[in-house]
Protein backbone atom coordinates (compact mmCIF):
# COMPACT_ATOMS: atom_id res chain seq x y z
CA UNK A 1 14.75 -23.58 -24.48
CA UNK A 2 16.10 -19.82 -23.12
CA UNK A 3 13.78 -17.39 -23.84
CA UNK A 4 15.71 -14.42 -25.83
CA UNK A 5 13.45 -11.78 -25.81
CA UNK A 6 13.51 -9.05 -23.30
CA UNK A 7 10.93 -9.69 -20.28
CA UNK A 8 9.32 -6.06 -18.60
CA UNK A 9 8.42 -6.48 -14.79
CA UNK A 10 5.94 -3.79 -13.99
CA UNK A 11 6.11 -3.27 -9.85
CA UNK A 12 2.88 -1.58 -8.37
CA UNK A 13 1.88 -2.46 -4.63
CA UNK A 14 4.43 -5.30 -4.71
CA UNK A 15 7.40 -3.86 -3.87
CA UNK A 16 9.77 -6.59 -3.01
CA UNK A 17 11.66 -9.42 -4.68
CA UNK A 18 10.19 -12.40 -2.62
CA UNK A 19 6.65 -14.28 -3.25
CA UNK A 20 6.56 -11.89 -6.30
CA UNK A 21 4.62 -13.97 -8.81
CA UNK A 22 5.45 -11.87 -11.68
CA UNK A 23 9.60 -11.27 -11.21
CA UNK A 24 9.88 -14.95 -10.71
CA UNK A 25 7.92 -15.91 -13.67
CA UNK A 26 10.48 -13.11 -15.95
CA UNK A 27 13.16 -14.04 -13.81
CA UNK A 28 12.79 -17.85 -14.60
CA UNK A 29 12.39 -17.28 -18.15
CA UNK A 30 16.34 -17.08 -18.19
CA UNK A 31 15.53 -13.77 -20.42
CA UNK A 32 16.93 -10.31 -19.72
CA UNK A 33 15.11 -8.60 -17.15
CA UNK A 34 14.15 -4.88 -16.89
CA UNK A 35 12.00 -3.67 -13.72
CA UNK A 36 9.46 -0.73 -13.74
CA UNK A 37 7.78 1.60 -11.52
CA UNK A 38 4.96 3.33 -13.26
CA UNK A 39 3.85 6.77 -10.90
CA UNK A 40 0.56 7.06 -12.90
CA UNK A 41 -1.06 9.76 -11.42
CA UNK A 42 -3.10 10.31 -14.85
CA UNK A 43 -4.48 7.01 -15.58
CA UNK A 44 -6.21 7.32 -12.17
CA UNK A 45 -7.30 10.64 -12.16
CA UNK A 46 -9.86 9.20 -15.09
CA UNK A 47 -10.89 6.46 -13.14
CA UNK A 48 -13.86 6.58 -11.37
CA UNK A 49 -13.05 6.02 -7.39
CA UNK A 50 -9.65 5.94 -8.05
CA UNK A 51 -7.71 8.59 -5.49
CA UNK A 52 -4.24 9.89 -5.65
CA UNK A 53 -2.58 8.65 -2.83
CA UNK A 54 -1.72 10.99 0.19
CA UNK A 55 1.18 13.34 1.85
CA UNK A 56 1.91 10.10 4.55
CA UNK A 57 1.96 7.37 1.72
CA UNK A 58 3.76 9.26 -0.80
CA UNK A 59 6.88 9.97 1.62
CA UNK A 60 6.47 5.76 2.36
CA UNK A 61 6.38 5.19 -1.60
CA UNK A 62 9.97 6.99 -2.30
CA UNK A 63 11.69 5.39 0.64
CA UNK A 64 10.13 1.85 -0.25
CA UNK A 65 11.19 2.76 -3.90
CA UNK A 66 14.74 3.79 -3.11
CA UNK A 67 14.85 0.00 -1.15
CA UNK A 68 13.77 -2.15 -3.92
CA UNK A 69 16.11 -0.40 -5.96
CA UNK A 70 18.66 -1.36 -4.17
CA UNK A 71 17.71 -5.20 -3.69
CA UNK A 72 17.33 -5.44 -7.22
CA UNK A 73 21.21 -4.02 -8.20
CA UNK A 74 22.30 -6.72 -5.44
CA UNK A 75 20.91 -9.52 -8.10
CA UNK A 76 22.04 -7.35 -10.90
CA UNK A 77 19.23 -5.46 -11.97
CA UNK A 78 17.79 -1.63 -11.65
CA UNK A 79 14.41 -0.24 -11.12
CA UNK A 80 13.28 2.24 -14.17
CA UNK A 81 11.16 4.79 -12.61
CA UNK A 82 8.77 6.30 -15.39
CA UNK A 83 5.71 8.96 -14.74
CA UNK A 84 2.83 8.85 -16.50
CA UNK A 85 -0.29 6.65 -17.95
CA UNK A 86 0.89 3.25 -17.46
CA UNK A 87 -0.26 1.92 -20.99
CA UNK A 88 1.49 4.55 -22.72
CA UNK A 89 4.38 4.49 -20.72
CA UNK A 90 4.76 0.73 -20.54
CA UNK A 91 4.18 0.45 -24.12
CA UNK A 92 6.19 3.38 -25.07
CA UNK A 93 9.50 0.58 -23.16
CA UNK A 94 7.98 -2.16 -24.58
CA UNK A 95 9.05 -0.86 -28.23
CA UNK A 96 12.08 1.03 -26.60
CA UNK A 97 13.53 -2.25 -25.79
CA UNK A 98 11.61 -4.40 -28.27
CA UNK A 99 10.28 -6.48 -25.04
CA UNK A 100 8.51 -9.84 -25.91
CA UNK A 101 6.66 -9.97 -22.84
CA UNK A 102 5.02 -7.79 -19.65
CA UNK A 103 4.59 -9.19 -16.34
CA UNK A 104 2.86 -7.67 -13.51
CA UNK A 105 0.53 -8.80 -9.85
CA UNK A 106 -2.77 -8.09 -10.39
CA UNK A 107 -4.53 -5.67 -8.06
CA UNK A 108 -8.60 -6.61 -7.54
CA UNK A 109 -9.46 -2.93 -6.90
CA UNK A 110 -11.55 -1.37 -10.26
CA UNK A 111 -9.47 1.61 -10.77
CA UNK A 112 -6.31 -0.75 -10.81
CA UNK A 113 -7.84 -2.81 -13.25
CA UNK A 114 -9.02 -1.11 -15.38
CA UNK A 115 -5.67 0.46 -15.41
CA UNK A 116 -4.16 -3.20 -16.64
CA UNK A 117 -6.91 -3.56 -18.96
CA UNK A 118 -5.42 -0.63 -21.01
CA UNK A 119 -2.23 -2.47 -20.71
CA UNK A 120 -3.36 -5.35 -21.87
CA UNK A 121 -4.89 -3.63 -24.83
CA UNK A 122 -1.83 -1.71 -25.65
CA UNK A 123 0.54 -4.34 -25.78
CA UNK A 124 -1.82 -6.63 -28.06
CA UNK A 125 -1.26 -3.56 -30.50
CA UNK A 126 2.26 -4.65 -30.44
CA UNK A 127 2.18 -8.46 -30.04
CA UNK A 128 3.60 -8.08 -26.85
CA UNK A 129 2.55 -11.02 -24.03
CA UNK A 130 0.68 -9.69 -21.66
CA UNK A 131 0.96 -11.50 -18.16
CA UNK A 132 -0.97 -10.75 -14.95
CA UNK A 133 -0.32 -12.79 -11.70
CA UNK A 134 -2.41 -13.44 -7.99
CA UNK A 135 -0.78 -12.01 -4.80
CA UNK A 136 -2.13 -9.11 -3.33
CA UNK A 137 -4.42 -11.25 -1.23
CA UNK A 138 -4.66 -14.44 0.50
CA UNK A 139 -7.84 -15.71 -1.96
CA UNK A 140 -9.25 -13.95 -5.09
CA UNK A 141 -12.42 -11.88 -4.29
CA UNK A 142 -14.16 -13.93 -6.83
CA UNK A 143 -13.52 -17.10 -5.16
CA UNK A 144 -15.64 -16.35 -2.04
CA UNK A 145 -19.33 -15.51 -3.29
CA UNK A 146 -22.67 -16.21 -1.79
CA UNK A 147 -25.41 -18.50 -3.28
CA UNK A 148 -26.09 -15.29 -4.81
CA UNK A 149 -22.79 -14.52 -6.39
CA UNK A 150 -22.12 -11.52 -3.69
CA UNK A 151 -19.55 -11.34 -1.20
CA UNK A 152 -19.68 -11.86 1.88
CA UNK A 153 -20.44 -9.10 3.94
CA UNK A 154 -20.07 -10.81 7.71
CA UNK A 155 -16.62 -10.81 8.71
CA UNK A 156 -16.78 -14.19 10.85
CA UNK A 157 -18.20 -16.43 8.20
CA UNK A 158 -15.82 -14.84 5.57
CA UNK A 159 -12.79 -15.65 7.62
CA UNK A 160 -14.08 -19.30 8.30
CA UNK A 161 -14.89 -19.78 4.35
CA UNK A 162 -11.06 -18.71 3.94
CA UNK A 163 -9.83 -20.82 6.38
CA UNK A 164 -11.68 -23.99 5.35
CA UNK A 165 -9.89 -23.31 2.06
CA UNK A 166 -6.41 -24.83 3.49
CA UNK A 167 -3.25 -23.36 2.59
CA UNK A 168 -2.72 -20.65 0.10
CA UNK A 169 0.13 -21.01 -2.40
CA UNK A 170 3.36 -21.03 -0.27
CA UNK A 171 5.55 -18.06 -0.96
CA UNK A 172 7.87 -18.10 -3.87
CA UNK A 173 11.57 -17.44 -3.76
CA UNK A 174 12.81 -14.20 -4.35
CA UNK A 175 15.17 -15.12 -7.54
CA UNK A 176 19.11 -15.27 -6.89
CA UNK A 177 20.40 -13.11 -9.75
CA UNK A 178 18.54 -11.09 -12.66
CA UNK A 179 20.09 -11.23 -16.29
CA UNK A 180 21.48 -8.57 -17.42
CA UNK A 181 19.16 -5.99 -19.50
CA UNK A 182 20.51 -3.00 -21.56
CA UNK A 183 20.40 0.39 -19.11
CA UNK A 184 17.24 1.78 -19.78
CA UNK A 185 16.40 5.81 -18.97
CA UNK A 186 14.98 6.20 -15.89
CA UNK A 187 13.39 9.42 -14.21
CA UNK A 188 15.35 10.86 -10.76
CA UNK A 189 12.92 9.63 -8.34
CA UNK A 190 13.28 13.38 -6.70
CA UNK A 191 11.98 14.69 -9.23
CA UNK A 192 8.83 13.48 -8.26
CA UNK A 193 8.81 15.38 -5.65
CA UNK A 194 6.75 12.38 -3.06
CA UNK A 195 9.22 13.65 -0.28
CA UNK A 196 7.60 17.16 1.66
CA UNK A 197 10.38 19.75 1.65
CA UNK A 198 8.90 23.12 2.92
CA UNK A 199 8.29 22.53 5.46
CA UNK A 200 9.49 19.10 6.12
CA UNK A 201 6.74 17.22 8.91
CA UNK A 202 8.25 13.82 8.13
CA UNK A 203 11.01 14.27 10.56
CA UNK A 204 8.77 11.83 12.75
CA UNK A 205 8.09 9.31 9.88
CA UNK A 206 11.93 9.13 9.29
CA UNK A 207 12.29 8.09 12.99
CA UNK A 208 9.57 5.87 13.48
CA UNK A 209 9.79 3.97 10.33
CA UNK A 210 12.20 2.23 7.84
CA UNK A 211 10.47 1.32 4.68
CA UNK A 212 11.68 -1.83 2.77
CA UNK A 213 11.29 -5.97 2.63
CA UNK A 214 14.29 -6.31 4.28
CA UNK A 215 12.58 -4.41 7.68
CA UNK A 216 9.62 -5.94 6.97
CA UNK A 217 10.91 -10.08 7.07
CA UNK A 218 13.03 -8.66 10.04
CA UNK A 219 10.06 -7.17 11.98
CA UNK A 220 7.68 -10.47 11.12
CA UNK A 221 10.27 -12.79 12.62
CA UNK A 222 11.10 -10.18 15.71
CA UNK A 223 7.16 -10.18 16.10
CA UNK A 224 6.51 -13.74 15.85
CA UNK A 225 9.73 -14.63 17.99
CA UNK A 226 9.22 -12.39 20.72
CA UNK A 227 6.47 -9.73 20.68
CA UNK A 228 2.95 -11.84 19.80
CA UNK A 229 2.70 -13.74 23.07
CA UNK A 230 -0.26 -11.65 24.72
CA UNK A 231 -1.06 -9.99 22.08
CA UNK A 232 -4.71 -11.40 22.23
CA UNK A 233 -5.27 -8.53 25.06
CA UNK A 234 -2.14 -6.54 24.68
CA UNK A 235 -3.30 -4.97 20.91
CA UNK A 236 -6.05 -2.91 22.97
CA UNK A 237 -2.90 -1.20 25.46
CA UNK A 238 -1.37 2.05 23.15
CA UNK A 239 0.99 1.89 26.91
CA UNK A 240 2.27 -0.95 25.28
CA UNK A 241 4.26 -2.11 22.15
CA UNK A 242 1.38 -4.58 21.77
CA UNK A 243 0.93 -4.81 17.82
CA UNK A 244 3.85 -5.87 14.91
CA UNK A 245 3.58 -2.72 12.85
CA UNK A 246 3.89 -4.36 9.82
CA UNK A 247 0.58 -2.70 8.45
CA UNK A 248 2.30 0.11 5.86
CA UNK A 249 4.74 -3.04 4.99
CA UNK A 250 2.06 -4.58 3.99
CA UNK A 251 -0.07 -1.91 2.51
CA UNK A 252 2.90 -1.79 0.00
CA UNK A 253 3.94 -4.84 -0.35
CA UNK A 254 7.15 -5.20 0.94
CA UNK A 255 5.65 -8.30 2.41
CA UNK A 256 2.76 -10.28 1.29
CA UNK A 257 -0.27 -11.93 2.81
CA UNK A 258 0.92 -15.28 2.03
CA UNK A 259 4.40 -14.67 3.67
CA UNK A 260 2.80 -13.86 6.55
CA UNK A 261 0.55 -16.52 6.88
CA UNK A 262 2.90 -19.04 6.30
CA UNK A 263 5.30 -17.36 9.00
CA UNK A 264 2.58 -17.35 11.92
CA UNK A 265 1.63 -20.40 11.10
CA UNK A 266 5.10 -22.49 11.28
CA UNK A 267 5.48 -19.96 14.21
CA UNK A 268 2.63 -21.65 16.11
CA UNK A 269 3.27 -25.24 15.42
CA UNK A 270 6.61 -24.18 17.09
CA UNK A 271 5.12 -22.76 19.89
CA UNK A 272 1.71 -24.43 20.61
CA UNK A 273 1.64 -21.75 24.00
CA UNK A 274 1.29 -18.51 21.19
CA UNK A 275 -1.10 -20.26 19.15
CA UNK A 276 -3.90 -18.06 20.38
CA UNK A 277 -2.17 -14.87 20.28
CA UNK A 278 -1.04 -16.16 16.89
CA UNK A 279 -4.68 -16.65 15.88
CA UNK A 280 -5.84 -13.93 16.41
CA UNK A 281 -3.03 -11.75 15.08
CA UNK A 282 -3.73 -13.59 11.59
CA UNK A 283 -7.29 -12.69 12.11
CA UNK A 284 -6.50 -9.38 11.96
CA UNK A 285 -4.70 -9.98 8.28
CA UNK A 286 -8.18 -12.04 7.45
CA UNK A 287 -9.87 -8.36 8.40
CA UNK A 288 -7.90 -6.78 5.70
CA UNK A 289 -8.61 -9.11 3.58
CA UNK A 290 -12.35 -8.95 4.21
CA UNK A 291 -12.35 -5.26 3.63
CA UNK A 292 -10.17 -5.72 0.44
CA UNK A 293 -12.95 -8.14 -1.08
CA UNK A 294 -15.85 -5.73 -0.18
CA UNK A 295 -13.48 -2.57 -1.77
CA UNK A 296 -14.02 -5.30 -5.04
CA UNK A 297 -17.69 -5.35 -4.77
CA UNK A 298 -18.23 -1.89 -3.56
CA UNK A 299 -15.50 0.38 -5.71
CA UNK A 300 -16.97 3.85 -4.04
CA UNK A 301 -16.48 2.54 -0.95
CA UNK A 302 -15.14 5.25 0.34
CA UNK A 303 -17.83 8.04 -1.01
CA UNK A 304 -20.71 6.02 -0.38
CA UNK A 305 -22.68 4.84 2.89
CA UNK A 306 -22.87 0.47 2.32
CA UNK A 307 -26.13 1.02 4.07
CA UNK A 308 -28.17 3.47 2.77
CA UNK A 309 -30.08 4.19 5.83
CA UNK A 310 -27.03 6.71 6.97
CA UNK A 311 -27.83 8.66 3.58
CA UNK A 312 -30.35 10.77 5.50
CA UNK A 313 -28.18 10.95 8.44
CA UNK A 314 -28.45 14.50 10.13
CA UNK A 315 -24.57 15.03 10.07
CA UNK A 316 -23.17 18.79 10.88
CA UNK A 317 -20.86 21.48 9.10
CA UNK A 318 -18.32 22.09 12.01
CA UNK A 319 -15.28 23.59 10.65
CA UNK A 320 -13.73 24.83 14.29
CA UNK A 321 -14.17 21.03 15.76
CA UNK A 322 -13.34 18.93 12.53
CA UNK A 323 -9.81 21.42 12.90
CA UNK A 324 -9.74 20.90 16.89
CA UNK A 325 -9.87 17.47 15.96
CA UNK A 326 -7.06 17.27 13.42
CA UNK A 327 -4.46 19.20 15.46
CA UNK A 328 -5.17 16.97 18.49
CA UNK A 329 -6.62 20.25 21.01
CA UNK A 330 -10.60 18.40 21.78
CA UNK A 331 -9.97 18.40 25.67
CA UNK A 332 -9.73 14.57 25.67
CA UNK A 333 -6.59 13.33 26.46
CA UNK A 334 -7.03 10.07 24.88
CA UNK A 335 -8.50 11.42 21.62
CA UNK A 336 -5.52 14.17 21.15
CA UNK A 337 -2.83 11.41 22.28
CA UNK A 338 -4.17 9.65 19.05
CA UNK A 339 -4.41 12.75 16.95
CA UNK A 340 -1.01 13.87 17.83
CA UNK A 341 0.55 10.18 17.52
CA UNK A 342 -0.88 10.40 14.12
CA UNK A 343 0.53 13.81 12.57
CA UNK A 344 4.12 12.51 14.06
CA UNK A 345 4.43 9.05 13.13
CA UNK A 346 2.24 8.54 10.49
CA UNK A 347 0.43 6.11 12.18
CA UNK A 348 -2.20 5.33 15.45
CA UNK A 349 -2.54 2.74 17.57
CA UNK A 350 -5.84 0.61 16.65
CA UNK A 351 -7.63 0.78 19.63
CA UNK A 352 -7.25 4.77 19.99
CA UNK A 353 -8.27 4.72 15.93
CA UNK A 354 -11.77 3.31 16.88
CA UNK A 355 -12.16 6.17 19.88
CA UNK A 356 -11.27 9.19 18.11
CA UNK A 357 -13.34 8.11 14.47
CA UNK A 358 -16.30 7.43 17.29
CA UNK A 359 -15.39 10.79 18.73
CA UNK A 360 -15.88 12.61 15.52
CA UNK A 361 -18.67 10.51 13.96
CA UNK A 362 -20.88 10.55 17.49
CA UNK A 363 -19.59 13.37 19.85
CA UNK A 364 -19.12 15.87 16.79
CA UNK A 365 -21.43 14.60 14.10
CA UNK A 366 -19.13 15.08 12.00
CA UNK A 367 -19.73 12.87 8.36
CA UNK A 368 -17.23 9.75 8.67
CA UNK A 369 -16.10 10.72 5.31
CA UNK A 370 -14.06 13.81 6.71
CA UNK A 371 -12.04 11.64 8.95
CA UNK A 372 -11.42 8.98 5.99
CA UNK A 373 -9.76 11.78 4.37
CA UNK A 374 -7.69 12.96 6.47
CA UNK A 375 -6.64 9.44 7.70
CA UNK A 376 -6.32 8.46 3.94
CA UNK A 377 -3.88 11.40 3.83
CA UNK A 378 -2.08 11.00 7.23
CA UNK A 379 -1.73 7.45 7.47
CA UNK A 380 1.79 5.58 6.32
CA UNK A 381 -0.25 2.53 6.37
CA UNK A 382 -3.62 4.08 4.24
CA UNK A 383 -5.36 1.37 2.53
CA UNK A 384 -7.78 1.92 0.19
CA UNK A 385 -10.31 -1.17 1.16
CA UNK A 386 -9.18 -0.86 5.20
CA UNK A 387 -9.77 2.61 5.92
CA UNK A 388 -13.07 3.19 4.41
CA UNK A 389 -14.26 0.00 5.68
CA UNK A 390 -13.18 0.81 9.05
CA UNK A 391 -14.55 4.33 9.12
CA UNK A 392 -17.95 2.66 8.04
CA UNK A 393 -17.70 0.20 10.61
CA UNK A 394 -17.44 2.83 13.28
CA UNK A 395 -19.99 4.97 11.88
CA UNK A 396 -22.63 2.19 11.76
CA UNK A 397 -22.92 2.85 8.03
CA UNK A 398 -20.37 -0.33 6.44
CA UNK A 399 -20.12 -4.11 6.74
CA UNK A 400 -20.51 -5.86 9.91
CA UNK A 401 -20.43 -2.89 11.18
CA UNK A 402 -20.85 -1.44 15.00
CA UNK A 403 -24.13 -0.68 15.90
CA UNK A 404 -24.64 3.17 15.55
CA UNK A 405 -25.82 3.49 19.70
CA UNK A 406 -21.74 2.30 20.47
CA UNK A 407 -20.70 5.49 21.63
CA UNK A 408 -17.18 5.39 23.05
CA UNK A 409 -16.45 7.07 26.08
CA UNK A 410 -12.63 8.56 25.88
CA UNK A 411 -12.72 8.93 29.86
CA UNK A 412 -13.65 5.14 30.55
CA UNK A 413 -11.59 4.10 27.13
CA UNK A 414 -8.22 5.90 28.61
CA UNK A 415 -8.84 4.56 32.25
CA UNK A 416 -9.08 0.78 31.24
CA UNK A 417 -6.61 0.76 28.13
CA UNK A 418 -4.15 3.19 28.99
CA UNK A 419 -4.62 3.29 33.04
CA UNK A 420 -1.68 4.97 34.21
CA UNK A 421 -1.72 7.36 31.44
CA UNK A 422 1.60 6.53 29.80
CA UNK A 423 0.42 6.85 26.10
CA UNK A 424 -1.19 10.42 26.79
CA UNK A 425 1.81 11.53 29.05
CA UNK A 426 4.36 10.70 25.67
CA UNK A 427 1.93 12.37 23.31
CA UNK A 428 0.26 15.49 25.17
CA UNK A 429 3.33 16.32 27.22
CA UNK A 430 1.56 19.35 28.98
CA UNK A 431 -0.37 16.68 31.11
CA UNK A 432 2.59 15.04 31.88
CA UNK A 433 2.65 15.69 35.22
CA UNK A 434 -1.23 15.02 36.11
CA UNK A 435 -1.87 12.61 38.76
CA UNK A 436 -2.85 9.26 36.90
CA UNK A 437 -6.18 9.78 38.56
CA UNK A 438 -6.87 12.35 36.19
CA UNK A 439 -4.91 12.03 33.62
CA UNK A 440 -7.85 10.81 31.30
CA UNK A 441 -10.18 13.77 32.73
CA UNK A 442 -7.93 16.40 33.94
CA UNK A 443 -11.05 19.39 34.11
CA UNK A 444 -11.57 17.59 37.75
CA UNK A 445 -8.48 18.23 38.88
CA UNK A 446 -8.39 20.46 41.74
CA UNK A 447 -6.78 23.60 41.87
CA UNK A 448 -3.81 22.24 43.88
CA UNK A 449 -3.46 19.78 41.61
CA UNK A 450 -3.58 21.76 38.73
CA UNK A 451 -0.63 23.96 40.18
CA UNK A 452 1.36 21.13 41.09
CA UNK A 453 0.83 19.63 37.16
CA UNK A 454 1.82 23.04 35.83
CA UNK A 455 -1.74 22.80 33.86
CA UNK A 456 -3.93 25.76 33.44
CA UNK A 457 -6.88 24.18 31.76
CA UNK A 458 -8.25 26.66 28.64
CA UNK A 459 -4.47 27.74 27.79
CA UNK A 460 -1.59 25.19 28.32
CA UNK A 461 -4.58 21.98 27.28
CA UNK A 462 -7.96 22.40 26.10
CA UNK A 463 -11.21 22.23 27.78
CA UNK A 464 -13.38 19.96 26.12
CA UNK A 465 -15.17 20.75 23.27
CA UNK A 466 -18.30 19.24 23.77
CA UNK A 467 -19.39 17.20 27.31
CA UNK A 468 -19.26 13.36 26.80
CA UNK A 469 -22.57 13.09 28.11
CA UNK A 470 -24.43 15.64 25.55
CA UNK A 471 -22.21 14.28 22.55
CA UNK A 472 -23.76 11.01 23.61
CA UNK A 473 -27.00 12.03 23.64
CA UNK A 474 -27.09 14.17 20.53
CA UNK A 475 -26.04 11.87 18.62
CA UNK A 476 -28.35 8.92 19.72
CA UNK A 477 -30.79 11.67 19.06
CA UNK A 478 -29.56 12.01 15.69
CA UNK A 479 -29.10 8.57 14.93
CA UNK A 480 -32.79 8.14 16.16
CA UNK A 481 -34.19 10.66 13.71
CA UNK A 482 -32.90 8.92 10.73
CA UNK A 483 -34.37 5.60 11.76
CA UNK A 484 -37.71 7.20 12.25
CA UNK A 485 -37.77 9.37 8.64
């Protein structure tokens, strides 16, 4: 029998029409159909750990908005953009347009749901069905515990525990046609004002990225078809267009985890030769995972060290080298390649992210949680389980993390990742015409040299801010001081 009653899809970090649990369930129904975006900045500002989301993210969100928009009028329905608490806004619709029932994907991070919760109590005040769905992640954090009932904190063993688990759900269909729902009031998504306008820095963003599914299935099947062979090695060359990108896609799910795995995986059956490379990139996807389960167990995961052996951790106030380190000027080429790559594109290749958080964490003992935050609010791709958990790692502090004494050496990092010097030369253009001998340590140029490079070391680039060796030292120094308090 056709359900009558008016069905409410609420969108959140799902924003696509394909493997979208809670669309096709509304869409199925054969009831009319009407598609929300909540911008709740309120609910989570009274959440504990919840953070508002940052400049990089919020210029992905309206062009990722503006995109699903648009997929959903090709099937014949709209996206309703309302601001404010989601309970009261979704149950402030729900009576609008007398919906019978809600729909939504959960999210297993606490601020999110507790968020829901409040929805679910809201519309029980109303009779309306509440209906919550799986697929922001491959397996539900709760279906991975120890003996104990903790997860996992060991990456390798967590990815084998998911693996031995077969086959997730495969990927539902995104539905062919929506029926038709009365027009609904919906805020100007400018009005929100996500987009930077004086001054405008996402002039970069605009040309490095196109937000949306569509991009997203495109770039999976480019990647898979033609770019993961070698990516085993190649995802450690920034010279290289070594990794698929599909990261911020991901982080607002414009494609999901099960899409993906599904993908690689017919991908390698097809092409036994790429099953390594294909391994490996899926391993990655498993890492996000990982650090989205221990976001579940460990909500102030960004705030607070997982091991609380860092807590005494000698770390310094350094205003003038946390800035040097933001604007990309520390006198390592590597490290201000990254920097810069990162302010332009929103994004940094993965390799060069581990080197400059080691740089600031080691070198410039400078707390992990200062680069979190300004990753967390330069990154298109800023995940709120990923980058904390990755900081941590670095610092020594997290999960299966790096041992503290891993100091990375930008000199020897540039030299065997980036050996001819073709990432630096694109992103610090003033050493663009430094031998490759010293492209990754241009202070021992000689004069000649210099003049030949147009360089003048301490004006047109940086010295460096603080000698590799010394940063090394310090902060083994450091790190030794806390072990022995």
């Amino acid at each position: 029998m056709t359900d009558t009653s008016r069905h409410i899809v609420w969108f959140r970090d799902d924003l696509r029409l394909s493997d979208h649990a809670a669309l096709h369930a509304a869409a199925t129904s054969g009831a009319p159909v009407i598609c929300l975006y909540v911008f709740d900045e309120q609910s989570a500002a009274l959440q504990p750990n919840a953070r508002p989301i940052g400049g990089a993210t919020r210029w992905w969100l309206a062009q990722s908005l503006r995109a699903l928009d648009a997929s959903l009028k090709a099937i014949g329905g709209a996206l309703v953009l309302r601001r404010g608490a989601a309970a009261d806004v979704i149950a402030a619709l729900a009576r609008e347009v007398d919906a019978g029932h809600v729909h939504w994907n959960e999210i297993a991070q606490a601020p999110h749901l507790a968020v829901a919760d409040e929805v679910v109590a809201a519309l029980a005040d109303l009779n309306v069905g509440a209906h919550s769905y799986n697929g922001d992640l491959l397996v539900a954090p709760k279906a991975i515990r120890t003996k104990e009932g903790r997860g996992l904190r060991v990456f390798t063993p967590f990815w084998k525990r998911i693996q031995a688990m077969g086959d997730p759900a495969k990927p539902l269909p995104a539905p062919k046609k929506l029926k038709p729902a009365p027009k609904v009031a919906s805020d100007r998504l400018s009005d929100w004002k996500l987009e930077p306008t004086a001054p405008d820095w996402a002039g970069g963003l605009r040309e490095m990225w196109t937000p949306g599914e569509t991009v997203a299935q495109e770039r999976l099947a480019e990647w898979l078809e033609n770019g993961v062979t070698g990516y085993a090695t190649d995802r450690d060359r920034p010279d290289r267009e070594g990794t698929s990108r599909l990261s911020p896609h991901l982080r607002f799910g414009e494609i999901s985890p099960r899409q993906i795995w599904y993908a690689a995986r017919f991908a390698a059956a097809e092409h036994p030769q790429r099953a390594t490379d294909i391994s490996k990139f899926l391993s990655e996807v498993g890492w996000r995972e990982f650090c989205r389960h221990l976001l579940f167990d460990v909500p102030d995961l960004a705030q607070r060290n997982l091991q609380s052996s860092f807590d005494a951790f000698p770390w310094k106030r350094d205003a003038r080298a946390l800035l040097a380190w933001q604007r990309g000027s520390t006198g390592y080429p590597l490290i201000d390649a990254g920097m810069r790559e990162l302010w332009h594109t929103g994004t940094m290749h993965n390799r060069v992210r581990m080197v400059v958080a080691s740089f600031l964490v080691k070198h410039l003992l400078i707390d992990w949680r200062e680069g979190e935050k300004w990753f967390w609010d330069t990154l298109v791709d800023a995940d709120a389980g990923s980058n904390p958990a990755n900081w941590q790692w670095v610092a020594g502090s997290g999960a299966d993390a790096a041992p503290y004494f891993r100091v990375f050496n930008p000199i020897l990092q540039g030299e065997k990742f980036d050996p001819d010097g073709v990432y630096v030369r694109r992103w610090v253009p003033e050493l663009k015409d430094m031998p490759s001998k010293f492209i990754h340590q241009p202070w021992n140029a000689s004069p000649l040299e210099f003049a030949r490079a147009g360089v003048t070391l301490g004006k047109t680039y940086p010295t460096p801010i603080i000698e590799h060796k010394a940063g090394r030292e310090r902060a083994l120094k450091a790190y030794a001081s806390t072990r022995n308090s």
